[in-house]
C-alpha atoms as a PDB file:
ATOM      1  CA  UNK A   1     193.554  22.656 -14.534  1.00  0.00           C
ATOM      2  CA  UNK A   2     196.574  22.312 -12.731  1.00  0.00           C
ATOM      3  CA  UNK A   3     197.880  18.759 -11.800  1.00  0.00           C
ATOM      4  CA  UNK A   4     196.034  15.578 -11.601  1.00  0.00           C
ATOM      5  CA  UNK A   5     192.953  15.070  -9.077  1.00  0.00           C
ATOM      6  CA  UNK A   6     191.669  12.508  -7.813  1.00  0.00           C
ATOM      7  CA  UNK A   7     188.087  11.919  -5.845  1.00  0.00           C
ATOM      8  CA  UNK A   8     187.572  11.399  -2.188  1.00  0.00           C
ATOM      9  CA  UNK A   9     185.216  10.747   0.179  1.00  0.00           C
ATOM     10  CA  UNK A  10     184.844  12.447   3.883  1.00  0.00           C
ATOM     11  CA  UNK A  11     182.449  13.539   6.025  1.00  0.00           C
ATOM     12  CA  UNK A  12     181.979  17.679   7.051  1.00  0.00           C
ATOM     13  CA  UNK A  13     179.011  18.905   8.317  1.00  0.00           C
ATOM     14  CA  UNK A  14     176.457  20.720   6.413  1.00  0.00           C
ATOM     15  CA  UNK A  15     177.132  24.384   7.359  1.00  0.00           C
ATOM     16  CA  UNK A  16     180.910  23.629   6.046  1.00  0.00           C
ATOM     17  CA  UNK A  17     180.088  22.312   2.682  1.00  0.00           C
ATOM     18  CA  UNK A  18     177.703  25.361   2.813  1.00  0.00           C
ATOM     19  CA  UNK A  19     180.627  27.797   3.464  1.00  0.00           C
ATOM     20  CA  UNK A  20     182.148  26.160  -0.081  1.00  0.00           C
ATOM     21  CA  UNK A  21     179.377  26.460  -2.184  1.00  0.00           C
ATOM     22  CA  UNK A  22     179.037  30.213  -0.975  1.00  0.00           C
ATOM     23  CA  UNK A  23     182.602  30.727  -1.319  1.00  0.00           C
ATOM     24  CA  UNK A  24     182.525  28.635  -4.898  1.00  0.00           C
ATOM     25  CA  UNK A  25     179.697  31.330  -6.116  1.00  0.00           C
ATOM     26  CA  UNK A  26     181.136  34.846  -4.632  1.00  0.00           C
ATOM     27  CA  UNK A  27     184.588  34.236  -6.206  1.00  0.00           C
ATOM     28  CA  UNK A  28     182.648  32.741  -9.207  1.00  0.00           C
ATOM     29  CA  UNK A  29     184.879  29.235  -8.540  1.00  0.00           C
ATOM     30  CA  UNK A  30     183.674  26.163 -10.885  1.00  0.00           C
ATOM     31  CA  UNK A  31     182.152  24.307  -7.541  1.00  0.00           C
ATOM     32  CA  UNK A  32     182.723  23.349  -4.124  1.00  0.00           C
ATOM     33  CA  UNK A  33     185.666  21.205  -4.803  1.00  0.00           C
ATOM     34  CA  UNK A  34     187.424  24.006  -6.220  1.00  0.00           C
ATOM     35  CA  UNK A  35     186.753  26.228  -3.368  1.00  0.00           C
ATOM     36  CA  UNK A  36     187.980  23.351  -0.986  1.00  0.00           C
ATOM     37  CA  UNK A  37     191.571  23.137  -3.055  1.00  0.00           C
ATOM     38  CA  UNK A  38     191.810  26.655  -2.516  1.00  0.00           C
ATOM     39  CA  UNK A  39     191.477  26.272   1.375  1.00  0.00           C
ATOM     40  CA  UNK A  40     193.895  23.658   1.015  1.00  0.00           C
ATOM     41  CA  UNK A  41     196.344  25.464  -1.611  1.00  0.00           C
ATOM     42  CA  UNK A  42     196.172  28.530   0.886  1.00  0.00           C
ATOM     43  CA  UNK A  43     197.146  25.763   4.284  1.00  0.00           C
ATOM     44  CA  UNK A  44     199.704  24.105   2.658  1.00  0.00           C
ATOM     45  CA  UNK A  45     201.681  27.526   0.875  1.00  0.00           C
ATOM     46  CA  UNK A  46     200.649  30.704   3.780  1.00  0.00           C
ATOM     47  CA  UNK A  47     198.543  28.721   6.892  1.00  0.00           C
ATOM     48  CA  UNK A  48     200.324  28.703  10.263  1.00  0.00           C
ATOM     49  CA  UNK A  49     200.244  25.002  10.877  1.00  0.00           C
ATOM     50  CA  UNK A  50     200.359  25.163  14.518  1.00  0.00           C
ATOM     51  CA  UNK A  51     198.018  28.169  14.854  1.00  0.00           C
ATOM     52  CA  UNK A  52     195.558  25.697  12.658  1.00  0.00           C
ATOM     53  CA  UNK A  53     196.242  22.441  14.195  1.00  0.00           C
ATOM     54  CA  UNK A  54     197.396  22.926  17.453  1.00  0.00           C
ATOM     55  CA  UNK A  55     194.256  25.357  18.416  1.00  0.00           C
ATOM     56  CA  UNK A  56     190.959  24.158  19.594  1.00  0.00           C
ATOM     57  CA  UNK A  57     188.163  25.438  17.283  1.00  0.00           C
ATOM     58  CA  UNK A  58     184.789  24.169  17.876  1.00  0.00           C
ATOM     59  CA  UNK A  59     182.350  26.155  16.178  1.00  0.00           C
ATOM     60  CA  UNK A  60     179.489  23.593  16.999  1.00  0.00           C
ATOM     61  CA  UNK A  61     180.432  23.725  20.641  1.00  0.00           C
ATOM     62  CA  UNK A  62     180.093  27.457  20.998  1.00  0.00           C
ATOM     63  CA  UNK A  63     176.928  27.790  18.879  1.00  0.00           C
ATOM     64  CA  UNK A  64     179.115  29.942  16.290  1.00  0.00           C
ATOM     65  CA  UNK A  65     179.038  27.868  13.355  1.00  0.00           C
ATOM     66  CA  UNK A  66     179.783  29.339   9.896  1.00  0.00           C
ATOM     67  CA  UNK A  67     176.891  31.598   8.676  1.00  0.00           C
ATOM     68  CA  UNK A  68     176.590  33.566   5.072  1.00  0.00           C
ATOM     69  CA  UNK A  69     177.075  37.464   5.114  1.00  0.00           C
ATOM     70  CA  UNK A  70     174.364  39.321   3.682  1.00  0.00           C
END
């Protein structure tokens, strides 16, 4: 367990938190959280801030919302 943690509190919507637990289980993760620092570990070190900020994404919009591979 590297560094401290502490707990938050936000809002996503369900299909998101979905994506982590699938994620969590494939790469046999210890839970959603962990699967979330890895999202964030992989934004702050490799991610293309502009090309992830500065981008509109709307998956609700455009009826493509996150769905689990079979």
């Amino acid at each position: 367990m590297a560094g401290d943690k502490i707990s938050v509190t936000f809002e996503i919507q369900k299909d998101a938190e979905d994506m982590l637990v699938y994620a969590a289980e494939k790469y046999d993760l210890k839970d959603k959280s962990k699967a979330l620092r890895c999202v964030l570990d992989y934004v702050a070190s490799d991610g293309d801030w502009d090309e992830l900020f500065k981008k509109v994404r709307c998956v609700r919009c455009g009826g493509d919302a996150w769905t689990k591979d079979d």
